[in-house]
Structure formats: structure tokens, C-alpha cells
PDB file of N, CA and C in Angstrom:
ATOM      1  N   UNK A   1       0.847  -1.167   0.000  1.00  0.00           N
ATOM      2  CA  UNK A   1       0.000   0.000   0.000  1.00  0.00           C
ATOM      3  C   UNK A   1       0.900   1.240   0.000  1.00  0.00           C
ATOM      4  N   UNK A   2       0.541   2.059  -1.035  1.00  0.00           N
ATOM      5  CA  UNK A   2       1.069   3.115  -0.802  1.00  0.00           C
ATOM      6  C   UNK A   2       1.407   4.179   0.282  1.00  0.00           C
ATOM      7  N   UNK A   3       1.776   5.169   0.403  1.00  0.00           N
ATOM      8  CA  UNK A   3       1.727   6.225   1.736  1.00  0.00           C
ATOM      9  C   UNK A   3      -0.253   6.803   1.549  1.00  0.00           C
ATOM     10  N   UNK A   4       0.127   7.492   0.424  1.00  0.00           N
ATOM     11  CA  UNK A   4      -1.333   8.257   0.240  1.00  0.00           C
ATOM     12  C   UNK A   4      -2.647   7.433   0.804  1.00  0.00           C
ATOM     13  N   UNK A   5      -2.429   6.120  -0.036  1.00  0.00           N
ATOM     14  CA  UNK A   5      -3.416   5.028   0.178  1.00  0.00           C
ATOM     15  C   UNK A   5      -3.684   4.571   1.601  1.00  0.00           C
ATOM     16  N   UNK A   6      -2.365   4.669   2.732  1.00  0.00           N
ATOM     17  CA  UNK A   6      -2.916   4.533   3.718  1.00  0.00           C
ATOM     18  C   UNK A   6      -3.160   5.508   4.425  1.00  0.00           C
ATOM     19  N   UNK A   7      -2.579   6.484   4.039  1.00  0.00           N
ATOM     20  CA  UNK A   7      -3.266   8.000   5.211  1.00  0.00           C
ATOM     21  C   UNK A   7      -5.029   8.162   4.841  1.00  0.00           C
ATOM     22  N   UNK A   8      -5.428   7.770   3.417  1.00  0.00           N
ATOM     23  CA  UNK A   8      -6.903   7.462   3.298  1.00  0.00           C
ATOM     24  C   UNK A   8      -7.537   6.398   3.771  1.00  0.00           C
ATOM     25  N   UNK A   9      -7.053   5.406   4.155  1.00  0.00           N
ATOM     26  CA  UNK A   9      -7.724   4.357   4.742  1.00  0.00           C
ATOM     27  C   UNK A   9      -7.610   4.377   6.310  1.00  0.00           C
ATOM     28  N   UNK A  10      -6.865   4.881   6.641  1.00  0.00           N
ATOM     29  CA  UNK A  10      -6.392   5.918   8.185  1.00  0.00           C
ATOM     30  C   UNK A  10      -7.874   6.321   8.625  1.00  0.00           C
ATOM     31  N   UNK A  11      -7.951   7.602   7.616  1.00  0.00           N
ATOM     32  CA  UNK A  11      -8.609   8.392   7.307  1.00  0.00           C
ATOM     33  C   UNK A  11     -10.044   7.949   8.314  1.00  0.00           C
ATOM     34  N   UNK A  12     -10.617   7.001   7.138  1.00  0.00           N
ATOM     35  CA  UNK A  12     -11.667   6.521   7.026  1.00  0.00           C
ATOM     36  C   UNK A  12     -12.033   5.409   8.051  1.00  0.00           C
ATOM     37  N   UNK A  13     -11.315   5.253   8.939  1.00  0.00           N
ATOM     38  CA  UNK A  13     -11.386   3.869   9.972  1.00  0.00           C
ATOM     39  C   UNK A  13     -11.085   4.967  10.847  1.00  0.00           C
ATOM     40  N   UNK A  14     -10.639   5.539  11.133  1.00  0.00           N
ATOM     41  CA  UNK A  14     -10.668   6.689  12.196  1.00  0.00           C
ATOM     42  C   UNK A  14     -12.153   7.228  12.423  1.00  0.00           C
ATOM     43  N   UNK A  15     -12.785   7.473  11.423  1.00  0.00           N
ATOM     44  CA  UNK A  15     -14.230   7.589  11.529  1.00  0.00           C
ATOM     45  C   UNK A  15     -14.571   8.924  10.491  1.00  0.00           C
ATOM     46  N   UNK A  16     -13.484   8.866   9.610  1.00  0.00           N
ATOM     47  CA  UNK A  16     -13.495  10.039   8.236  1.00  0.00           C
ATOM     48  C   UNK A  16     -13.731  11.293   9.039  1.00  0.00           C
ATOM     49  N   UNK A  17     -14.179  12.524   8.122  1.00  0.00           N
ATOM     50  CA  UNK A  17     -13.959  14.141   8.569  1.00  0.00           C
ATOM     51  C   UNK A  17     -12.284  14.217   9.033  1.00  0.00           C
ATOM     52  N   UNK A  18     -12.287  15.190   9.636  1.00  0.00           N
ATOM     53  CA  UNK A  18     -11.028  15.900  10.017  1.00  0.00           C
ATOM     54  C   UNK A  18     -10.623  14.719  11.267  1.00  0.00           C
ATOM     55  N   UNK A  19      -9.117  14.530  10.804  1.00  0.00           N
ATOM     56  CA  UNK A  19      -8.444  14.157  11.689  1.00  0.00           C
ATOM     57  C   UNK A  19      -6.998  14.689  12.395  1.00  0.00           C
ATOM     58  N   UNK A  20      -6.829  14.578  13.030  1.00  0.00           N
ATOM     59  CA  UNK A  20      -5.580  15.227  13.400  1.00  0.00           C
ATOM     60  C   UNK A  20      -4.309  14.681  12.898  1.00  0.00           C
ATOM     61  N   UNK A  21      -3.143  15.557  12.334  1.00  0.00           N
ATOM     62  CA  UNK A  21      -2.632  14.752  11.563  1.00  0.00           C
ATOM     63  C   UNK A  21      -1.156  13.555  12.751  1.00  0.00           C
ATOM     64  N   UNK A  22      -1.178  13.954  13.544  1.00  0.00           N
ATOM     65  CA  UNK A  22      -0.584  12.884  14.779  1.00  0.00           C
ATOM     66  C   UNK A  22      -1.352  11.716  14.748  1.00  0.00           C
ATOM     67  N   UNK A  23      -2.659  11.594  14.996  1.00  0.00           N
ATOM     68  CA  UNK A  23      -3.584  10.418  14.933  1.00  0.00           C
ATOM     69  C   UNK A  23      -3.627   9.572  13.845  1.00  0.00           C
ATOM     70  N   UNK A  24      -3.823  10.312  12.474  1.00  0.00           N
ATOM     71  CA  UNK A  24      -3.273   9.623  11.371  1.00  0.00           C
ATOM     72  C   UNK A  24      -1.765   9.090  11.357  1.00  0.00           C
ATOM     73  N   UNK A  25      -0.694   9.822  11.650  1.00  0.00           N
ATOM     74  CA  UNK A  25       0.615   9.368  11.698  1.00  0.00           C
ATOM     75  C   UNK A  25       0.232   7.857  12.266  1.00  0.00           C
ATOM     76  N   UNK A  26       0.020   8.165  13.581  1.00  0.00           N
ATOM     77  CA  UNK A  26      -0.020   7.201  14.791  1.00  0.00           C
ATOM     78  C   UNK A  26      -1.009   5.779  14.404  1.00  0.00           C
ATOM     79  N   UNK A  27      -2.220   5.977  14.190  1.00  0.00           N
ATOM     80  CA  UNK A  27      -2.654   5.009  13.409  1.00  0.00           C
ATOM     81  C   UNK A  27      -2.112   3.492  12.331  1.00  0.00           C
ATOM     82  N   UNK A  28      -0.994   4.744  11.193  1.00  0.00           N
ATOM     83  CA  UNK A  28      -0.304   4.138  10.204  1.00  0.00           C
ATOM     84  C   UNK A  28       0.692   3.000  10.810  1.00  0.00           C
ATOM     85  N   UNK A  29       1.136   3.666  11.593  1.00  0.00           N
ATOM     86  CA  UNK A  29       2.050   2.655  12.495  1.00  0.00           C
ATOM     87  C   UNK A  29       1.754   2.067  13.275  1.00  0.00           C
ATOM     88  N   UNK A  30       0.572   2.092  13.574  1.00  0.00           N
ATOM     89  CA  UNK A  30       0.452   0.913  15.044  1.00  0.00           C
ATOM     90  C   UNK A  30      -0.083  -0.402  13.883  1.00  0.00           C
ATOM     91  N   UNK A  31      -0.937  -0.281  12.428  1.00  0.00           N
ATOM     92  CA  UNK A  31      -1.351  -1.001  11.872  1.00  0.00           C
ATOM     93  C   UNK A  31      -0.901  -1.540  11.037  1.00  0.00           C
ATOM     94  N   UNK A  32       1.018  -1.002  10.910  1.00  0.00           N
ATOM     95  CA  UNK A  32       1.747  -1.257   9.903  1.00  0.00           C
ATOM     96  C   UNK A  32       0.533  -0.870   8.564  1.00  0.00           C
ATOM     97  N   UNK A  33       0.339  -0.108   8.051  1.00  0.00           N
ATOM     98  CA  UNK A  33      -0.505  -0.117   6.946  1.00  0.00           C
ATOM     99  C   UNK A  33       0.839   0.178   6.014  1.00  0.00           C
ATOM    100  N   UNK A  34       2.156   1.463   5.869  1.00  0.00           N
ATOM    101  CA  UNK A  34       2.700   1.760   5.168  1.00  0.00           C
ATOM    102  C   UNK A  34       4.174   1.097   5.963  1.00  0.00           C
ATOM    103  N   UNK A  35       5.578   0.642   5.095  1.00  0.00           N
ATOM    104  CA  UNK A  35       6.376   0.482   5.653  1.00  0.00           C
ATOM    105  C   UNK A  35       6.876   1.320   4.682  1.00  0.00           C
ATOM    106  N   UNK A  36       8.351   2.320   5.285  1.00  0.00           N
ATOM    107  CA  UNK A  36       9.148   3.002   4.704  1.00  0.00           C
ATOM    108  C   UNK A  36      10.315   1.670   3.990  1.00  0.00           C
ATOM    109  N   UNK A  37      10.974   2.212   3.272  1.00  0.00           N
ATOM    110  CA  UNK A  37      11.881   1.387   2.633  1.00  0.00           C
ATOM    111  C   UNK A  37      13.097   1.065   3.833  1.00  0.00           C
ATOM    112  N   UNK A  38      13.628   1.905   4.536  1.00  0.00           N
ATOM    113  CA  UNK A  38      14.453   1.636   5.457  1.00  0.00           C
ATOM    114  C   UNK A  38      14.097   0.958   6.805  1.00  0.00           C
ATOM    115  N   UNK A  39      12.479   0.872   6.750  1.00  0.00           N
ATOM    116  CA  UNK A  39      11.832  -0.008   8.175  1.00  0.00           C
ATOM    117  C   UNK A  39      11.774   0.549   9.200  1.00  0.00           C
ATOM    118  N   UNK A  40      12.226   2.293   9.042  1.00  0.00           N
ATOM    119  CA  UNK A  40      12.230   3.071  10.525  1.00  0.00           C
ATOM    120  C   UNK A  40      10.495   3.495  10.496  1.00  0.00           C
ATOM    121  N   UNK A  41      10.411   3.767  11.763  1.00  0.00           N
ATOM    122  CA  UNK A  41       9.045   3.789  12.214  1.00  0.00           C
ATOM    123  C   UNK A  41       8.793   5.747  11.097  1.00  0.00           C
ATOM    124  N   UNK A  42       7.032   5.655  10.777  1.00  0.00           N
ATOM    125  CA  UNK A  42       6.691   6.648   9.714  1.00  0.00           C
ATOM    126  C   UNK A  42       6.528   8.116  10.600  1.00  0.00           C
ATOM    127  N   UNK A  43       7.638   9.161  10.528  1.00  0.00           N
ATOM    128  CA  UNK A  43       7.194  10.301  10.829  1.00  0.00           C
ATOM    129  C   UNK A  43       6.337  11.164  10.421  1.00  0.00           C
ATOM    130  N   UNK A  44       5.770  12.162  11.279  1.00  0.00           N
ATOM    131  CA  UNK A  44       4.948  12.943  11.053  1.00  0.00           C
ATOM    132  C   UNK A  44       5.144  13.960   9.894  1.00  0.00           C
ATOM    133  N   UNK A  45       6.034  14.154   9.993  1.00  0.00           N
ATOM    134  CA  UNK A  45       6.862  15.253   8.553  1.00  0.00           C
ATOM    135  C   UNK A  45       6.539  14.252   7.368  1.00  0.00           C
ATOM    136  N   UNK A  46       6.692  13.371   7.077  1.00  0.00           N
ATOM    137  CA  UNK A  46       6.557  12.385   6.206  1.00  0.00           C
ATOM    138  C   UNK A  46       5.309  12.121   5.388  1.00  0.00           C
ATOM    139  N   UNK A  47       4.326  12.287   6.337  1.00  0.00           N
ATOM    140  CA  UNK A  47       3.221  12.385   6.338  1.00  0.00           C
ATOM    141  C   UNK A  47       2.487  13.696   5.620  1.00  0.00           C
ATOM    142  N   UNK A  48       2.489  14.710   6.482  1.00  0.00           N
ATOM    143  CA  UNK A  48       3.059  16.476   5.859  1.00  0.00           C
ATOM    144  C   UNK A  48       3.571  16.449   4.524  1.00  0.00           C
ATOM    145  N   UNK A  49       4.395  15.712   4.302  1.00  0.00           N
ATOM    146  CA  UNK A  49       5.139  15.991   2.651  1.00  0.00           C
ATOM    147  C   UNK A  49       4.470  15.583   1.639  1.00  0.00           C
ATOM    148  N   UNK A  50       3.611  13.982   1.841  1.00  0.00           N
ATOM    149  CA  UNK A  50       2.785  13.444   0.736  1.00  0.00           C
ATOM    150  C   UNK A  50       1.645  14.232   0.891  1.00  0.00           C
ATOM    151  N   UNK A  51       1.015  15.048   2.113  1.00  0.00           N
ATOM    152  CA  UNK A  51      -0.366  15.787   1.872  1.00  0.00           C
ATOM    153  C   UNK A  51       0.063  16.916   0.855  1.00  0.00           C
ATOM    154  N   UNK A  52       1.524  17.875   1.193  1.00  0.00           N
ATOM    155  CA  UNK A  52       1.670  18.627  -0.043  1.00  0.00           C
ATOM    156  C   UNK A  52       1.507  18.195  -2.084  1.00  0.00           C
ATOM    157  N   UNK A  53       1.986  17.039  -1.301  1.00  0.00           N
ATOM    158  CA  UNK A  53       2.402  16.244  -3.180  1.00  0.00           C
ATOM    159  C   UNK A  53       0.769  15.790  -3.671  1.00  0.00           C
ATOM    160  N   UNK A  54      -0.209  16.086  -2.297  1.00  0.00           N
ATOM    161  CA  UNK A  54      -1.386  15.281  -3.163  1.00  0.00           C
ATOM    162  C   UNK A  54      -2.876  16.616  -2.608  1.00  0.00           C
ATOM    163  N   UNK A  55      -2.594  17.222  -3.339  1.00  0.00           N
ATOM    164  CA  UNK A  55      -3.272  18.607  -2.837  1.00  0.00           C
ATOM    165  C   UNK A  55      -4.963  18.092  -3.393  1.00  0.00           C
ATOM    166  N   UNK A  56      -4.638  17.540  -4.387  1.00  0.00           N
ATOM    167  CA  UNK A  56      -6.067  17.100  -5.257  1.00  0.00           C
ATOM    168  C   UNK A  56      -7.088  16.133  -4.741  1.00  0.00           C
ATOM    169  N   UNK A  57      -5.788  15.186  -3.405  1.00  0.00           N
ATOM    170  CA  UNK A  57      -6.739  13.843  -2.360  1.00  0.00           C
ATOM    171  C   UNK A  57      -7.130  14.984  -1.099  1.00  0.00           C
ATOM    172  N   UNK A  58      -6.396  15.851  -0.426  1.00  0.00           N
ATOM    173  CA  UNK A  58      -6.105  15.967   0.571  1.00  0.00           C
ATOM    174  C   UNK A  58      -6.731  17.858   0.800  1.00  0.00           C
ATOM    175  N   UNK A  59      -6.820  17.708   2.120  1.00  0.00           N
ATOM    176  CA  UNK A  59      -6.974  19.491   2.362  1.00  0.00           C
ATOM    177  C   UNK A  59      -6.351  19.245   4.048  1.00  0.00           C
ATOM    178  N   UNK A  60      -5.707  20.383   4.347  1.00  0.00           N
ATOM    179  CA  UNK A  60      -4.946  20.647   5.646  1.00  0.00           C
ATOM    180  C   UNK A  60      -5.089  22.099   6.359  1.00  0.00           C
ATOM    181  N   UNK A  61      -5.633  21.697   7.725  1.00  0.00           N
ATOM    182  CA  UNK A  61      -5.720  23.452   7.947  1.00  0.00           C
ATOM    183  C   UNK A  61      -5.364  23.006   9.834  1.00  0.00           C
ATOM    184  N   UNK A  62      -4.920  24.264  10.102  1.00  0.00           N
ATOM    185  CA  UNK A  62      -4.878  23.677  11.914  1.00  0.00           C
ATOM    186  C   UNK A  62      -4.324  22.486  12.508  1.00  0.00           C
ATOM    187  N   UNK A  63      -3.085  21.923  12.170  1.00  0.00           N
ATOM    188  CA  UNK A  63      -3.310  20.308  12.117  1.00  0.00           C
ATOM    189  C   UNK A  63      -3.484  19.249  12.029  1.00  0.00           C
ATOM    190  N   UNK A  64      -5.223  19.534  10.941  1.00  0.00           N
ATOM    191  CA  UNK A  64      -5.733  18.330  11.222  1.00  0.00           C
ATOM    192  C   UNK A  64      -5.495  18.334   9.758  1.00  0.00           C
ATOM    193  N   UNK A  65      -6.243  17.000   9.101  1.00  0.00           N
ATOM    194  CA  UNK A  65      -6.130  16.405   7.667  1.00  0.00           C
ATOM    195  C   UNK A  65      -7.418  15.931   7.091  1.00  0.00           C
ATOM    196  N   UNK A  66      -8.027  16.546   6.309  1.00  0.00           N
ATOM    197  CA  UNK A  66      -9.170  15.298   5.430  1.00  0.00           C
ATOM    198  C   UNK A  66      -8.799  14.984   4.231  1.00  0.00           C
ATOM    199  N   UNK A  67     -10.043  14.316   3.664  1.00  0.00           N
ATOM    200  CA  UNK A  67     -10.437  13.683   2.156  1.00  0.00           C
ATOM    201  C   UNK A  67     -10.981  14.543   1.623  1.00  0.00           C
ATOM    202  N   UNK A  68     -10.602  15.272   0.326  1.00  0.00           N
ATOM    203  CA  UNK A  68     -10.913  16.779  -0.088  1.00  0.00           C
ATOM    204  C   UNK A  68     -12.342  16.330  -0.458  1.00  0.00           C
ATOM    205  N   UNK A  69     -13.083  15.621  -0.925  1.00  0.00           N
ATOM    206  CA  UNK A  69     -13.997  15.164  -1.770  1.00  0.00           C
ATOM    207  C   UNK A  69     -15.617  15.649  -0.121  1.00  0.00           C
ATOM    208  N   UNK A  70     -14.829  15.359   0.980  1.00  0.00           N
ATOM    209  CA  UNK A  70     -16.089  15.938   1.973  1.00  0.00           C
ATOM    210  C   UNK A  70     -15.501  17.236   2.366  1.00  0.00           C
ATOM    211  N   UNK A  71     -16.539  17.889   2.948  1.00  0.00           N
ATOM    212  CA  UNK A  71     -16.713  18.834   2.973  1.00  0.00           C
ATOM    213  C   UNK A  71     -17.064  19.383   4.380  1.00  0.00           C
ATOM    214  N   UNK A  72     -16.630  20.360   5.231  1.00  0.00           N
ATOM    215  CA  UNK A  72     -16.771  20.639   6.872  1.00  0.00           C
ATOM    216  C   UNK A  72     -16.641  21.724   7.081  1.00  0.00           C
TER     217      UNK A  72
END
């Protein structure tokens, strides 16, 4: 699974709308959903960088993170 793919499935098992983006981090890793190539545990910056690269999945304000497609 990709990064993107699991910060959306994060997302959505979290209980969708706005999430905080620590909770999503934190999530990813407790469920192994994404492994980095080097196997170190997934930082939060990391996280931050693919929401920039995917402006078209994603919206960010205050912390938190959604699925651009809803609306709050």
C-alpha cells in the first residue's frame, strides 16, 4: 500500500472528517498499513510531505487532515 493510500484508509477507519494529523501518523504505524523502505518507524513530517504532493486527495488546515472530496 502506498503512503497516500494509507493515510486514506487511516482516514476513514478513524471515523473520516477531520483528523488530526498525529492520529493519522499514529494510526499508520500501530497497523503497519505503510512500511518506509528503510523499516524506521513513519514520521509525522513524512506524512506532511505526501499531503503537499497530493493537494487534489487531501486538504490541511490547523493540524488536522481530510479527504478533499467531503466537505466541513
Amino acid at each position: 500500500m502506498t503512503l497516500h493510500e494509507a493515510m486514506i484508509k487511516a482516514i476513514n477507519e478513524l471515523g473520516g472528517g477531520k483528523q488530526h494529523i498525529q492520529d493519522v501518523t499514529d494510526y499508520i504505524n500501530t497497523r503497519r498499513l505503510y512500511s518506509r523502505g528503510d523499516n524506521a518507524v513513519l514520521p509525522v513530517n513524512q506524512v506532511s510531505a505526501r499531503l503537499s504532493r497530493y493537494k487534489n486527495i487531501f486538504c490541511r488546515a490547523d493540524g488536522y487532515i481530510w479527504i478533499k472530496d467531503m466537505v466541513y
